[in-house]
PDB file of N, CA and C in Angstrom:
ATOM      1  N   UNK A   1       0.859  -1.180   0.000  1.00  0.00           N
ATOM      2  CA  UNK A   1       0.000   0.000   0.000  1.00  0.00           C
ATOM      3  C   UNK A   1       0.899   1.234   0.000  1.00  0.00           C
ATOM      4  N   UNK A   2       0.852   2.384  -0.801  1.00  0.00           N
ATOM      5  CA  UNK A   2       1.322   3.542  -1.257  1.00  0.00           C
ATOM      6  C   UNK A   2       1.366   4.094   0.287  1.00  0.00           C
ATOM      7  N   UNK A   3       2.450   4.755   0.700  1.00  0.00           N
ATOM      8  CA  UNK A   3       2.035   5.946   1.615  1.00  0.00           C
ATOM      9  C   UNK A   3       1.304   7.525   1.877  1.00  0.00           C
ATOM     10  N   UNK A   4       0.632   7.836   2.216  1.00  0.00           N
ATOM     11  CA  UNK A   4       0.446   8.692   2.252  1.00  0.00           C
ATOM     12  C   UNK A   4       0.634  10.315   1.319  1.00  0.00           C
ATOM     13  N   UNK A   5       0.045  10.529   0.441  1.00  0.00           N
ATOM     14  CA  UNK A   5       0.774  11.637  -0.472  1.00  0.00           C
ATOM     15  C   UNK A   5       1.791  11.048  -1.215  1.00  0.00           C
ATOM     16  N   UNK A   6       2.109  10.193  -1.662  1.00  0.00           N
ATOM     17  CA  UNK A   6       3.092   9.209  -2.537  1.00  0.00           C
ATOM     18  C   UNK A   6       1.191   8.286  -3.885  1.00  0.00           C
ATOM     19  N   UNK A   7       1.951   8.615  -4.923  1.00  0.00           N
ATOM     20  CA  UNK A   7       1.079   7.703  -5.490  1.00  0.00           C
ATOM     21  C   UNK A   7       1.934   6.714  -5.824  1.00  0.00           C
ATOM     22  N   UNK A   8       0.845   5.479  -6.386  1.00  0.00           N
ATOM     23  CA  UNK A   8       1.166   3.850  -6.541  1.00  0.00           C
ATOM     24  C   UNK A   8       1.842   4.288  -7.403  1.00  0.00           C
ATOM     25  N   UNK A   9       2.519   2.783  -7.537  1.00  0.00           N
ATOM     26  CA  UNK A   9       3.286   2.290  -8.745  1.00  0.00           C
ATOM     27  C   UNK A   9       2.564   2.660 -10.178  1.00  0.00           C
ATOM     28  N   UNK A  10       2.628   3.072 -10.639  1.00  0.00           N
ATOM     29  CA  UNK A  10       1.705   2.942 -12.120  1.00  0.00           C
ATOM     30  C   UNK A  10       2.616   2.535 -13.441  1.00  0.00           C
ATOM     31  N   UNK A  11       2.823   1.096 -14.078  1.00  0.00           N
ATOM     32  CA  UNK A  11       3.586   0.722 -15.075  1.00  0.00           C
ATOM     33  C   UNK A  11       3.096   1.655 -16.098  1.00  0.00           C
ATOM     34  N   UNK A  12       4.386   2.126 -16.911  1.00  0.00           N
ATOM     35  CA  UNK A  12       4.162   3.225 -18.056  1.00  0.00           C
ATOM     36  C   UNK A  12       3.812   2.619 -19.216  1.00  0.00           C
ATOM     37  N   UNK A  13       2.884   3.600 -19.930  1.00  0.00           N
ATOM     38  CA  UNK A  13       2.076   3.067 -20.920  1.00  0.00           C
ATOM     39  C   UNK A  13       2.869   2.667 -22.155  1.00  0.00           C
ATOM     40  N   UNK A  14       2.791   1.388 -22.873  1.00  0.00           N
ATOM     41  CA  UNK A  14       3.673   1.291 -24.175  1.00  0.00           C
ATOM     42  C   UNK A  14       2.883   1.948 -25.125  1.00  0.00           C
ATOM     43  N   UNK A  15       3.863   2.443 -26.087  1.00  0.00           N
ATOM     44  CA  UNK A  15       3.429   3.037 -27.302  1.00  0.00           C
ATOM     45  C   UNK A  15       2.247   2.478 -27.555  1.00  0.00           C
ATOM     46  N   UNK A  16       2.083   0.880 -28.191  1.00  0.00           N
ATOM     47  CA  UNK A  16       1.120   0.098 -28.947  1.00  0.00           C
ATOM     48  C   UNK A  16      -0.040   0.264 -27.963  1.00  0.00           C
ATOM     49  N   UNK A  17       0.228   0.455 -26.552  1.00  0.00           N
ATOM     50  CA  UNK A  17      -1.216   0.791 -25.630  1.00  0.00           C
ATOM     51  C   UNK A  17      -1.844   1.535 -25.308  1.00  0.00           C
ATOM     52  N   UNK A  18      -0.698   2.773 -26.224  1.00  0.00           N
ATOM     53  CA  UNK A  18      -1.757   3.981 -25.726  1.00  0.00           C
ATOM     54  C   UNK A  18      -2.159   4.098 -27.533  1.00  0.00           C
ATOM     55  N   UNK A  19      -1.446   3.640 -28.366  1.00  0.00           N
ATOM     56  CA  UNK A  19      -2.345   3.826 -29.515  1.00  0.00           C
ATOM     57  C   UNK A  19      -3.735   2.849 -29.937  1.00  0.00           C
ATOM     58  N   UNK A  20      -3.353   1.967 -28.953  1.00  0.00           N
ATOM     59  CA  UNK A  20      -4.716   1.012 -28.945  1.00  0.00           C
ATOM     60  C   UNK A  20      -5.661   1.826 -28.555  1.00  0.00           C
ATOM     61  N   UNK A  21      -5.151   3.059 -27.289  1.00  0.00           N
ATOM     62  CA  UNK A  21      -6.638   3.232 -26.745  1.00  0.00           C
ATOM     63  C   UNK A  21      -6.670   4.657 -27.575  1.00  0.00           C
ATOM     64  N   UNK A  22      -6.022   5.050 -28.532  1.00  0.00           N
ATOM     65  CA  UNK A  22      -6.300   6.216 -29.113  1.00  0.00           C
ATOM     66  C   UNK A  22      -7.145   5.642 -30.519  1.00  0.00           C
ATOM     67  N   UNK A  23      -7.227   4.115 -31.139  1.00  0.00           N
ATOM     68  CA  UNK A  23      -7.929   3.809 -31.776  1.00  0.00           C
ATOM     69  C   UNK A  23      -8.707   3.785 -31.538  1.00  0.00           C
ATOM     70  N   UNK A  24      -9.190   3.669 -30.124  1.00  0.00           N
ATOM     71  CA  UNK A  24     -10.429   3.427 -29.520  1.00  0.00           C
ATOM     72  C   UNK A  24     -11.372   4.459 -29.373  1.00  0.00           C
ATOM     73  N   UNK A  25     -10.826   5.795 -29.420  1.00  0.00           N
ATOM     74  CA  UNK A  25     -11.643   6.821 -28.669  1.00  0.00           C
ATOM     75  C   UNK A  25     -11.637   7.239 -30.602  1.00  0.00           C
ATOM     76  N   UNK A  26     -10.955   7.367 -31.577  1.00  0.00           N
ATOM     77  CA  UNK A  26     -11.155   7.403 -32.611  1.00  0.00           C
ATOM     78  C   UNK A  26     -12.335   6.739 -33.156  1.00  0.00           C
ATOM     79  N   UNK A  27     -12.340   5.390 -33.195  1.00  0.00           N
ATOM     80  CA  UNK A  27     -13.468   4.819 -34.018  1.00  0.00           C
ATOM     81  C   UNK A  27     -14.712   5.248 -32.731  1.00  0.00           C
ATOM     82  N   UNK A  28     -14.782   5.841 -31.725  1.00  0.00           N
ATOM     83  CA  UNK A  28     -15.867   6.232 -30.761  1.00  0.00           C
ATOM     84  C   UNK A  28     -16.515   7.651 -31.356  1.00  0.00           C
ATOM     85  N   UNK A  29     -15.758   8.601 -31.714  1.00  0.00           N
ATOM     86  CA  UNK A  29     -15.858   9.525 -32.521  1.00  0.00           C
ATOM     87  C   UNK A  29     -16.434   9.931 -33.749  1.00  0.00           C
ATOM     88  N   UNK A  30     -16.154   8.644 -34.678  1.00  0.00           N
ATOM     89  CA  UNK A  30     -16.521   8.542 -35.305  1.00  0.00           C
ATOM     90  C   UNK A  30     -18.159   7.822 -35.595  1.00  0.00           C
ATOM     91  N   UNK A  31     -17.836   7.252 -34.728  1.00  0.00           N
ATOM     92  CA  UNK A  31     -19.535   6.903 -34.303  1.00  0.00           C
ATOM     93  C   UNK A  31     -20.463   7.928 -34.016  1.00  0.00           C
ATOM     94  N   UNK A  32     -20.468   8.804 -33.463  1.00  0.00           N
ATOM     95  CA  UNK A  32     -20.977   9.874 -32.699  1.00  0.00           C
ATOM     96  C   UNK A  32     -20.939  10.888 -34.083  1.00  0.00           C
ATOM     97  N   UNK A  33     -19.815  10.882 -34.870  1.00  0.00           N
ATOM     98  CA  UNK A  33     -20.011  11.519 -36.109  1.00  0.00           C
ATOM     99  C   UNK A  33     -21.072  11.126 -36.872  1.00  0.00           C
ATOM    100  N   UNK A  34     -21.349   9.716 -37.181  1.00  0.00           N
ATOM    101  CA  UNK A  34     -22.153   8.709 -38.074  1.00  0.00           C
ATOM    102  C   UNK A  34     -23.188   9.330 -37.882  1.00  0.00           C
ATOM    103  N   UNK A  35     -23.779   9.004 -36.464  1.00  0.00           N
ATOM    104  CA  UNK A  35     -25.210   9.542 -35.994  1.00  0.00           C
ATOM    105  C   UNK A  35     -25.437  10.895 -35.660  1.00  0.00           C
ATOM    106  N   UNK A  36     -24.796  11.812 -35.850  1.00  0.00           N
ATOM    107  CA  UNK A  36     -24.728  13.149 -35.702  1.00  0.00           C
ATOM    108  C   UNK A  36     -25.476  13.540 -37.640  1.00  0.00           C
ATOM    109  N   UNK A  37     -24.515  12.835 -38.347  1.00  0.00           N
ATOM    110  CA  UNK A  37     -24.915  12.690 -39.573  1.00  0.00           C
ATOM    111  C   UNK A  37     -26.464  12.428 -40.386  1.00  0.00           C
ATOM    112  N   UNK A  38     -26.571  11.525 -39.558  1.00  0.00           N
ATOM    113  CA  UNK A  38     -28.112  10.534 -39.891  1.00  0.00           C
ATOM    114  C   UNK A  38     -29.153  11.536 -39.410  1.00  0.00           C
ATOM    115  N   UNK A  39     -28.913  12.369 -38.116  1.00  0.00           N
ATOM    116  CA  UNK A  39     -29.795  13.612 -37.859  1.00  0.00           C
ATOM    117  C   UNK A  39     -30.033  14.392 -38.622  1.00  0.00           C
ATOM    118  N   UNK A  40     -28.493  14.948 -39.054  1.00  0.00           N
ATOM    119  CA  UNK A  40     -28.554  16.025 -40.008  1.00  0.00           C
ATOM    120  C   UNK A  40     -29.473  15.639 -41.212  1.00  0.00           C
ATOM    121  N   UNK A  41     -29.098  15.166 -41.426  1.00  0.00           N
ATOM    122  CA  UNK A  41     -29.797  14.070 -42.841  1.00  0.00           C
ATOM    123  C   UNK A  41     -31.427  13.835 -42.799  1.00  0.00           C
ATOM    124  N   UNK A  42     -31.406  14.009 -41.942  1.00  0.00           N
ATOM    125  CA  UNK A  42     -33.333  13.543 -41.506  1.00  0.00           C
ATOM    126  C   UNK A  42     -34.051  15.107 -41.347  1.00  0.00           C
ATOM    127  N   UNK A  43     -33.410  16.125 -40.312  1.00  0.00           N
ATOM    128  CA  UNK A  43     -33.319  17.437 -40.523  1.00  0.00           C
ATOM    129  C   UNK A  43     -33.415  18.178 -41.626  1.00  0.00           C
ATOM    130  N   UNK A  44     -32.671  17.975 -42.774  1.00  0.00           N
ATOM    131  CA  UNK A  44     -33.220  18.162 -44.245  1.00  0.00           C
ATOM    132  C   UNK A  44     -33.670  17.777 -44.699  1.00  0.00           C
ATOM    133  N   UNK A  45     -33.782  16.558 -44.881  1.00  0.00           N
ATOM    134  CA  UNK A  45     -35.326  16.192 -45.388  1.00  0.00           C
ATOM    135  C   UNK A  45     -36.661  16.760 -45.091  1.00  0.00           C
ATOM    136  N   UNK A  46     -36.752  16.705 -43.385  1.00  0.00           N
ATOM    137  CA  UNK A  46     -37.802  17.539 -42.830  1.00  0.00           C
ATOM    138  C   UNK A  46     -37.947  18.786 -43.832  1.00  0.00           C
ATOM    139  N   UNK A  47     -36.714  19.930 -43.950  1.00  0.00           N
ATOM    140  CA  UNK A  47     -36.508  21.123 -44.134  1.00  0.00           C
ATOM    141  C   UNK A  47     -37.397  21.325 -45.955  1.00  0.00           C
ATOM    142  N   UNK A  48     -36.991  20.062 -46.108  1.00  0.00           N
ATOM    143  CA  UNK A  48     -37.098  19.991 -47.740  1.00  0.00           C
ATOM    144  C   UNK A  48     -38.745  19.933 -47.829  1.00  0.00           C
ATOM    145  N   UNK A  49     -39.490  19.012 -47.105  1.00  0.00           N
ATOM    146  CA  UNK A  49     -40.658  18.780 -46.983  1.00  0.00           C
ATOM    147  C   UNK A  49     -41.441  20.166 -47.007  1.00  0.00           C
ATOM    148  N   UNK A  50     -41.151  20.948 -45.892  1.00  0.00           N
ATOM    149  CA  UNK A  50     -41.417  22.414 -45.434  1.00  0.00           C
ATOM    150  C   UNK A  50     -41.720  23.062 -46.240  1.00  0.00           C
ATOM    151  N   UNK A  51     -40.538  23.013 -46.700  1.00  0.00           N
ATOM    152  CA  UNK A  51     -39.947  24.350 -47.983  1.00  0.00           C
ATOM    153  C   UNK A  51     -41.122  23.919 -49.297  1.00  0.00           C
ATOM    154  N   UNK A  52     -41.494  22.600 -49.841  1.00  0.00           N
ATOM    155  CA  UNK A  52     -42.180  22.792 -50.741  1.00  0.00           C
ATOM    156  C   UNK A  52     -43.241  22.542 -50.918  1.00  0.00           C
ATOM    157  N   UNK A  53     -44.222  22.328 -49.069  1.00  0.00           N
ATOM    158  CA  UNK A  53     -45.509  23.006 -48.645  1.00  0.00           C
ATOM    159  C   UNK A  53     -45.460  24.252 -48.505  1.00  0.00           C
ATOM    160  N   UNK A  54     -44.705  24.899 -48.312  1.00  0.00           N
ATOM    161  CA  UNK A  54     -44.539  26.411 -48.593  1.00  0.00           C
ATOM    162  C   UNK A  54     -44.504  26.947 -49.551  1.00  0.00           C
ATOM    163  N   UNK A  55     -43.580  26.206 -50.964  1.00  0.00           N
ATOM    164  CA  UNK A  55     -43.894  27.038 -52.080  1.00  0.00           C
ATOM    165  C   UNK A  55     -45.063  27.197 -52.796  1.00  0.00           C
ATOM    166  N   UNK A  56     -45.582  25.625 -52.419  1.00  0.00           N
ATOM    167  CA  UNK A  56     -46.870  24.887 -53.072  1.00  0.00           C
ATOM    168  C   UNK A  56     -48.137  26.002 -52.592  1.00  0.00           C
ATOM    169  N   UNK A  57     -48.199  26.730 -51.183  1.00  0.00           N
ATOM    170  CA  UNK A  57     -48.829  27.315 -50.886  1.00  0.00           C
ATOM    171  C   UNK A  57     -48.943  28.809 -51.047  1.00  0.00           C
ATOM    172  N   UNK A  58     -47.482  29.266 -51.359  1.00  0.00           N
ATOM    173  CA  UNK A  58     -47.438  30.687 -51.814  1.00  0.00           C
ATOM    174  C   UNK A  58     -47.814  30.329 -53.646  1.00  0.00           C
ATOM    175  N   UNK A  59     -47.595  29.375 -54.135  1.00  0.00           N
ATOM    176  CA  UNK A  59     -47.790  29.286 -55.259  1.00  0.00           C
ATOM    177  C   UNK A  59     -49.804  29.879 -55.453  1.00  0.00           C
ATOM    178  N   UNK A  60     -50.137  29.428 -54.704  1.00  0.00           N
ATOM    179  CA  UNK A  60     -51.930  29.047 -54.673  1.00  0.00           C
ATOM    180  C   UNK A  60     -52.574  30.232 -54.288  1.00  0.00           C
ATOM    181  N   UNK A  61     -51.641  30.981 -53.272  1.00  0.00           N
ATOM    182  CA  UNK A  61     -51.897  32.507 -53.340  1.00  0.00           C
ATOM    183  C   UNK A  61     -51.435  33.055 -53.748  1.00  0.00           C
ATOM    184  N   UNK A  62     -50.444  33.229 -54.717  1.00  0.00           N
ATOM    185  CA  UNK A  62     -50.318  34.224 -55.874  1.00  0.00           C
ATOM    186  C   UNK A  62     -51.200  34.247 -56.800  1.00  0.00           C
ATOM    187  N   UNK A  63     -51.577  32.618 -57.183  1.00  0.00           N
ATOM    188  CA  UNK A  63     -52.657  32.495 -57.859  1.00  0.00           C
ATOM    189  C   UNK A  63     -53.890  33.178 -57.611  1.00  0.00           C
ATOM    190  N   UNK A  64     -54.464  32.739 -56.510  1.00  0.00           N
ATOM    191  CA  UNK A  64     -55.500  34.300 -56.082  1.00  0.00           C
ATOM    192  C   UNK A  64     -55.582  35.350 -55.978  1.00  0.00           C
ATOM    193  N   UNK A  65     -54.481  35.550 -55.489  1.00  0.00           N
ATOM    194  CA  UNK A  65     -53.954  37.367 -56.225  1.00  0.00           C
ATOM    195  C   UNK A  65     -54.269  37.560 -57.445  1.00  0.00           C
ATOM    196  N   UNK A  66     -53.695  37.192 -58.023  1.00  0.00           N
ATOM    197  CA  UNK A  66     -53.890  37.539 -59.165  1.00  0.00           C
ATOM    198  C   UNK A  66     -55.380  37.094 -60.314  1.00  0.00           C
ATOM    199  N   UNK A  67     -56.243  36.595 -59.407  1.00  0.00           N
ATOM    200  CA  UNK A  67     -57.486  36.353 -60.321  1.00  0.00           C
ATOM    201  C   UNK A  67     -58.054  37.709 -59.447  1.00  0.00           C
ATOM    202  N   UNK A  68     -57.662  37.869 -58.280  1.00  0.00           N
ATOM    203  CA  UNK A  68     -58.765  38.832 -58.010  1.00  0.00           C
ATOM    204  C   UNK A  68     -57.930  40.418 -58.256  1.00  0.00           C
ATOM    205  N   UNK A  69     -56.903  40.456 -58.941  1.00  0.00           N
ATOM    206  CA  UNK A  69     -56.365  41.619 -59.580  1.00  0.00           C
ATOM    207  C   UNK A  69     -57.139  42.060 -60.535  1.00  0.00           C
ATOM    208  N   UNK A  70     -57.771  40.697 -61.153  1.00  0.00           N
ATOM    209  CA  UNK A  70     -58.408  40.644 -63.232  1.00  0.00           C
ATOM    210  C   UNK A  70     -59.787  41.427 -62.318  1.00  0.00           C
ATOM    211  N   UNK A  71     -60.330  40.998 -61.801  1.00  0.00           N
ATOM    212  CA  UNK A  71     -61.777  41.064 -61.574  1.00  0.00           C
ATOM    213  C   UNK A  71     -61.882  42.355 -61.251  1.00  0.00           C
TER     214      UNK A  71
END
């Protein structure tokens, strides 16, 4: 047992073990990228949907505008 204000032994990390765990937090990252992605991706679609009930609808009132301009 360590004394007091002294820390343990701690064996130093080998190269290959700390790049193991830097692969690790890499492909973790990248995960979190993936599905960060798949949001975005669903998010525009939504956006896209929006946008061309919106045009579809300014389309339909311009159209009325303009019949009741003629009249």
């Amino acid at each position: 047992m360590p004394q007091p204000g002294t820390q343990p032994d701690i064996e130093p990390e080998t190269p290959s073990e700390r790049l193991r765990r830097a692969l690790l937090k890499l492909e973790a990252a990248q995960a979190e990228q993936r599905a960060a992605l798949v949001v975005w991706k669903d998010a525009l679609a939504s956006l896209r949907t929006s946008v061309s009930g919106l045009h579809a609808n300014l389309s339909v009132y311009q159209a009325r505008l303009s019949q009741i301009r003629q009249s």
